[in-house]
Protein backbone atom coordinates (compact mmCIF):
# COMPACT_ATOMS: atom_id res chain seq x y z
CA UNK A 1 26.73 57.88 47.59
CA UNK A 2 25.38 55.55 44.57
CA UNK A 3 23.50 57.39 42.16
CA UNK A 4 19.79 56.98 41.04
CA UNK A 5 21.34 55.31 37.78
CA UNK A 6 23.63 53.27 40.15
CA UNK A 7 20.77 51.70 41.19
CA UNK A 8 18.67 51.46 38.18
CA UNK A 9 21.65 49.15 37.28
CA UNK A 10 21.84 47.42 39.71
CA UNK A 11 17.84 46.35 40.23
CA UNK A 12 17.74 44.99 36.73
CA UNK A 13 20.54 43.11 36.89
CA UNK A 14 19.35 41.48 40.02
CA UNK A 15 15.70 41.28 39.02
CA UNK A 16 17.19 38.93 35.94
CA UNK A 17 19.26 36.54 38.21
CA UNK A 18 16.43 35.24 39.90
CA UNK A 19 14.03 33.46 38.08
CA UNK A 20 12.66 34.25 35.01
CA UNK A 21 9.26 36.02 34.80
CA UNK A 22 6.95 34.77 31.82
CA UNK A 23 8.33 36.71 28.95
CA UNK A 24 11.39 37.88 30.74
CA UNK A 25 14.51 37.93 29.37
CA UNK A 26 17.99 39.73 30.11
CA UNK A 27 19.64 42.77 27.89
CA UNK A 28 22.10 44.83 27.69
CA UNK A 29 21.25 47.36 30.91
CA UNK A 30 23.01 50.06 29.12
CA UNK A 31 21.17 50.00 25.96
CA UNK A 32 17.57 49.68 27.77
CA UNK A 33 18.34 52.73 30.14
CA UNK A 34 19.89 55.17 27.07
CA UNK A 35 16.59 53.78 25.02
CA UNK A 36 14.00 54.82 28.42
CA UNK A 37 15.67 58.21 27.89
CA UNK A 38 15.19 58.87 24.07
CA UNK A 39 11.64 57.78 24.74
CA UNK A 40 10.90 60.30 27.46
CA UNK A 41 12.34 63.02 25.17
CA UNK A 42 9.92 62.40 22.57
CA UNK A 43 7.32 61.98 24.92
CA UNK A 44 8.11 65.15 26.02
CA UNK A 45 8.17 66.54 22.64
CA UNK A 46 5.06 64.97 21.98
CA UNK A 47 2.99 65.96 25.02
CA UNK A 48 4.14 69.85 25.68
CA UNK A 49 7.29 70.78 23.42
CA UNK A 50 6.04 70.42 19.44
CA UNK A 51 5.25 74.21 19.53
CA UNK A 52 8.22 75.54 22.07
CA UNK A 53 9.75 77.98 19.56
CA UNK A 54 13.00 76.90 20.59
CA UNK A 55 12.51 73.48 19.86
CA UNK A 56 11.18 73.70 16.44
CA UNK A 57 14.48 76.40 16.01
CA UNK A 58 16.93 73.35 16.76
CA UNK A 59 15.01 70.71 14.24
CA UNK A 60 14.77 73.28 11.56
CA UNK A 61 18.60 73.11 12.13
CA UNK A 62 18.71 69.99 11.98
CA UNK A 63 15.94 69.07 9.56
CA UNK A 64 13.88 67.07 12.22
CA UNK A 65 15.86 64.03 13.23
CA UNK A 66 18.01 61.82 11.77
CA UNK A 67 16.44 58.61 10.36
CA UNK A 68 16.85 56.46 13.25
CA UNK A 69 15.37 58.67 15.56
CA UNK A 70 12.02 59.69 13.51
CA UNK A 71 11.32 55.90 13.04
CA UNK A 72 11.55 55.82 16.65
CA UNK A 73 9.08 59.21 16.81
CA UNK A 74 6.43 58.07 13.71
CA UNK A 75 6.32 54.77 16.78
CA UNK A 76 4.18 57.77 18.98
CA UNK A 77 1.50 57.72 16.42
CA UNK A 78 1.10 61.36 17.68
CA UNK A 79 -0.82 62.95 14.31
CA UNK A 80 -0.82 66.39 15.60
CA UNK A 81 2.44 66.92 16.80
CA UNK A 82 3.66 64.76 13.52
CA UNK A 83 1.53 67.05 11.15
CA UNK A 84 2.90 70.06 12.86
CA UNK A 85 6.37 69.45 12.92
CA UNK A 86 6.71 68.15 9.49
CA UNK A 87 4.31 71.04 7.73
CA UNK A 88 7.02 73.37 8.78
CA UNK A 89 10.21 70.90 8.18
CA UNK A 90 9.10 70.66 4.31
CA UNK A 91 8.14 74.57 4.49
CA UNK A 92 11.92 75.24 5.09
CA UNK A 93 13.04 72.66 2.90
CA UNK A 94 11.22 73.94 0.44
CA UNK A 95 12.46 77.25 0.97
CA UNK A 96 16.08 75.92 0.69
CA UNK A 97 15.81 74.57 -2.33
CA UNK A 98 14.44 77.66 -3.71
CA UNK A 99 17.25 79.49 -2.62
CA UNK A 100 19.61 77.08 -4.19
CA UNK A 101 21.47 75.42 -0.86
CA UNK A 102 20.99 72.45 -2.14
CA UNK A 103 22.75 73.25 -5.63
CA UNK A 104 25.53 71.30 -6.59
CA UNK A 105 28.71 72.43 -5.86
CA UNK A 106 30.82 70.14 -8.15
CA UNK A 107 30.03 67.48 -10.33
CA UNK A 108 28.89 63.90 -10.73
CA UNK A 109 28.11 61.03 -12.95
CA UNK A 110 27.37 63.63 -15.86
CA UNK A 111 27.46 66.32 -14.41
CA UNK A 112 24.92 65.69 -11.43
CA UNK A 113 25.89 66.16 -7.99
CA UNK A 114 25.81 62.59 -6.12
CA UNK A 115 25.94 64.32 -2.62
CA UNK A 116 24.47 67.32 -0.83
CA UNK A 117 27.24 69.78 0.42
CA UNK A 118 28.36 69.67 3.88
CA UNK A 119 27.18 71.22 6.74
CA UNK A 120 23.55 72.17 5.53
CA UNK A 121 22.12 70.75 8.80
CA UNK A 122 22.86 70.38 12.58
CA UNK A 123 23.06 67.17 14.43
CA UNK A 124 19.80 65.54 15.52
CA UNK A 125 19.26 66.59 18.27
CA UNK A 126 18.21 63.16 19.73
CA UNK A 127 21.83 61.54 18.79
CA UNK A 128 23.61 63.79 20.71
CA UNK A 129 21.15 63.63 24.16
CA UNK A 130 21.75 59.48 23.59
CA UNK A 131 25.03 59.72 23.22
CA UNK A 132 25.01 61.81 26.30
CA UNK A 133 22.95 59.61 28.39
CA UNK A 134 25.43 56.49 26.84
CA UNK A 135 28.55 58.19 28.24
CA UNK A 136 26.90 58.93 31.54
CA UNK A 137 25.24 55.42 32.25
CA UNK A 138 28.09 53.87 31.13
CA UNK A 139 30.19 56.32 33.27
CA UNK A 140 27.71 54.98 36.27
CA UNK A 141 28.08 50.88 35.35
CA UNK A 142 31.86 51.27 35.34
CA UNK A 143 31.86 53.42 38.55
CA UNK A 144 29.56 50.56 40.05
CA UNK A 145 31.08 47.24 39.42
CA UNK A 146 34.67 48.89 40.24
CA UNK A 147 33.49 50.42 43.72
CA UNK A 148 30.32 48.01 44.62
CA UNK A 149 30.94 44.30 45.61
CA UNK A 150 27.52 44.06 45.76
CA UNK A 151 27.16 45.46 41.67
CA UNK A 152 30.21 43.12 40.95
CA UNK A 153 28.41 39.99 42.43
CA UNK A 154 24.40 41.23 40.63
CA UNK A 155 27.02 41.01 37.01
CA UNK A 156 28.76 38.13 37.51
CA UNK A 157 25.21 35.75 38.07
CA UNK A 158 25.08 33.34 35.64
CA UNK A 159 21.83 34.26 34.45
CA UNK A 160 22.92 38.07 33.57
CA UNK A 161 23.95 38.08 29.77
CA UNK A 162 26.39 40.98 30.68
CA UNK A 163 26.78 44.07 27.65
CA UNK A 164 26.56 44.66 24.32
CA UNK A 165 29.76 44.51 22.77
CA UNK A 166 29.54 48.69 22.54
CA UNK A 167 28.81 49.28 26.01
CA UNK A 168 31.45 46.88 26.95
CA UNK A 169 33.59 48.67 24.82
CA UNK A 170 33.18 52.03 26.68
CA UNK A 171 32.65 50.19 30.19
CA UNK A 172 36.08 48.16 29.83
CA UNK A 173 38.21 51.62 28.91
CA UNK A 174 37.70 53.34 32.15
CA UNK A 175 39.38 50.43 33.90
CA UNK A 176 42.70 49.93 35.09
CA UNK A 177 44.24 46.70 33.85
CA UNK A 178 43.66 44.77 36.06
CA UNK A 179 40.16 45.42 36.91
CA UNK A 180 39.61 45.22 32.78
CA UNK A 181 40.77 41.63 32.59
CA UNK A 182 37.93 40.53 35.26
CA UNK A 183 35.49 42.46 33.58
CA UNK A 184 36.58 40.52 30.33
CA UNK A 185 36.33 37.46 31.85
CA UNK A 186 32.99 37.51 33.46
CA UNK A 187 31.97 39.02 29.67
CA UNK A 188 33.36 35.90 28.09
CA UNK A 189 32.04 33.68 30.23
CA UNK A 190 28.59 35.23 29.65
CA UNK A 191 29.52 34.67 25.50
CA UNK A 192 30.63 31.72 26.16
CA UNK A 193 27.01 31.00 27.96
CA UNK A 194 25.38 32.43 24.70
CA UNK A 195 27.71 30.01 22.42
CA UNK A 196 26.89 27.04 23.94
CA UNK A 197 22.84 27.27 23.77
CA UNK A 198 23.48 27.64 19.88
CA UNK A 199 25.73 25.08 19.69
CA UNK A 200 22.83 23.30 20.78
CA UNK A 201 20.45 24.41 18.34
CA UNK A 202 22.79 23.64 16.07
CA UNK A 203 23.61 20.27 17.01
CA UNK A 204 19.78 19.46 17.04
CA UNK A 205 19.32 20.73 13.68
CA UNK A 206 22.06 18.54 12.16
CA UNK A 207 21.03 16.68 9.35
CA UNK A 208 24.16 14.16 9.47
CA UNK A 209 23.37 12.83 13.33
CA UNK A 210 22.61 9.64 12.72
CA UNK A 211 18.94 9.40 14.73
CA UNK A 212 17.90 5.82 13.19
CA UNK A 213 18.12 4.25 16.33
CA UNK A 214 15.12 6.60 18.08
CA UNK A 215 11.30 6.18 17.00
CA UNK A 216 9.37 9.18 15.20
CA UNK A 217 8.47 10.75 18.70
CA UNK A 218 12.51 10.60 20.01
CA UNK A 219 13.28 12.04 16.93
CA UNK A 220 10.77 15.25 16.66
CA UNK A 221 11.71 15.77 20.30
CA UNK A 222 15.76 15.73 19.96
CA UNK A 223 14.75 18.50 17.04
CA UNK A 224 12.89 20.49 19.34
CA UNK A 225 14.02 23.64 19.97
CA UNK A 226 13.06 24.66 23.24
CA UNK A 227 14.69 27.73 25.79
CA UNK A 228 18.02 27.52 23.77
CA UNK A 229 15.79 29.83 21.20
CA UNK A 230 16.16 32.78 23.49
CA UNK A 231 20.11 32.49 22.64
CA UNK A 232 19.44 33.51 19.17
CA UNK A 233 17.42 37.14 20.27
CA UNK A 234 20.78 37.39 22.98
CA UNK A 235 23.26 36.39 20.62
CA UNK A 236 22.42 39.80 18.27
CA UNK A 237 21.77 42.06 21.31
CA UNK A 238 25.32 41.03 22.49
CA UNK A 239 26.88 41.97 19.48
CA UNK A 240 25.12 44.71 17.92
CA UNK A 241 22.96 46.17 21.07
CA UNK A 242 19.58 46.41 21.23
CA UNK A 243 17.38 47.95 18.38
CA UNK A 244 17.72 51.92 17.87
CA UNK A 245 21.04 51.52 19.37
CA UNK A 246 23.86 53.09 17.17
């Protein structure tokens, strides 16, 4: 029986091959539902968890969370919670310093240590519940296209952009061969798709076409960039995933 994430999936992917809503555009499915999650974990933090002693035990271990991920929390604008976690955060750190942790242990550029010694702090805590909900979801979109014609079919519409190249990366390894090479292919093409609206913005921006022959209107409009733009937002998702993704 499909899974709630199995679904999740799957509606996106088909909500972006039909046509596209005013201000629409297709991502990387993996990357939005991994990015949903992180954000109802600091919601949660936010709303009912800032003074849950075991909570503020785990980011005094970890010395809040890394820099990614309190970017991502300063985005609540949550003063309170903010004020509250970070009073006690530079309480401890404080405290460390006073008890010498942060010492160095060997020396530097004249003598000064150039990097705090290993294993002060934990993990934050929010890397490893993403790169949970990453494995899982990706787990989910691998279990989907290989067992779900009707998954398969939702990925391989023209107007789905397909992966990032990370969650391709971990999609693709769960595969046997032969199911890995169609997965690659319907990727490429979906590159391929990418390549070709640049080409075009690149072509149109080409200083050496010879455009004598059009008047002052023809020429402003074979400039124009017009939906091709969207190709340059998709062309960095597809490589690097969406923002806040590692």
């Amino acid at each position: 029986m499909p899974s709630q994430t199995y679904f999740e999936l799957l509606e996106m992917m088909e909500a972006e091959a039909g046509p596209l809503r005013s201000g629409t555009r297709h991502t990387c499915p993996i990357c939005r539902l991994s990015l949903a999650a992180v954000r109802r974990y600091l919601d949660l933090l936010s709303l009912e968890n800032v003074n849950d002693i075991p909570t503020r035990l785990a980011l005094r271990a970890s010395n809040g969370f890394c820099s990614r991920h309190t970017y991502q929390w300063a985005e609540l604008h949550d003063a309170l919670a903010t004020a509250i976690i970070y009073e006690d955060l530079l309480r401890e750190t404080g405290k460390r310093i006073e008890r010498g942790e942060f010492t160095a242990r060997r020396g530097g550029f004249f003598g000064r240590n150039q990097a705090a010694p290993d294993g002060l702090f934990t993990v934050c805590p929010l890397c490893i519940q993403q790169e949970e909900v990453e494995s899982r979801v990706s787990e989910e979109f691998a279990e989907g296209f290989e067992t779900q014609e009707r998954f398969r079919q939702a990925y391989a519409a023209p107007a789905v952009a397909g992966l990032c190249l990370g969650h391709f990366r971990r999609v693709v390894s769960q595969f046997e061969p032969r199911l890995a090479e169609e997965f690659g292919t319907e990727q490429r093409r979906k590159l391929a798709a990418t390549q070709a609206r640049l080409r075009q913005i690149i072509d149109k921006m080409d200083a050496s076409i010879n455009r004598e022959h059009l008047t002052e209107e023809e020429r402003a409009a074979a400039r124009e960039i017009g939906e091709e733009r969207e190709s340059l937002v998709r062309a960095l998702w597809q490589i690097v995933g969406l923002p806040n993704i590692k």
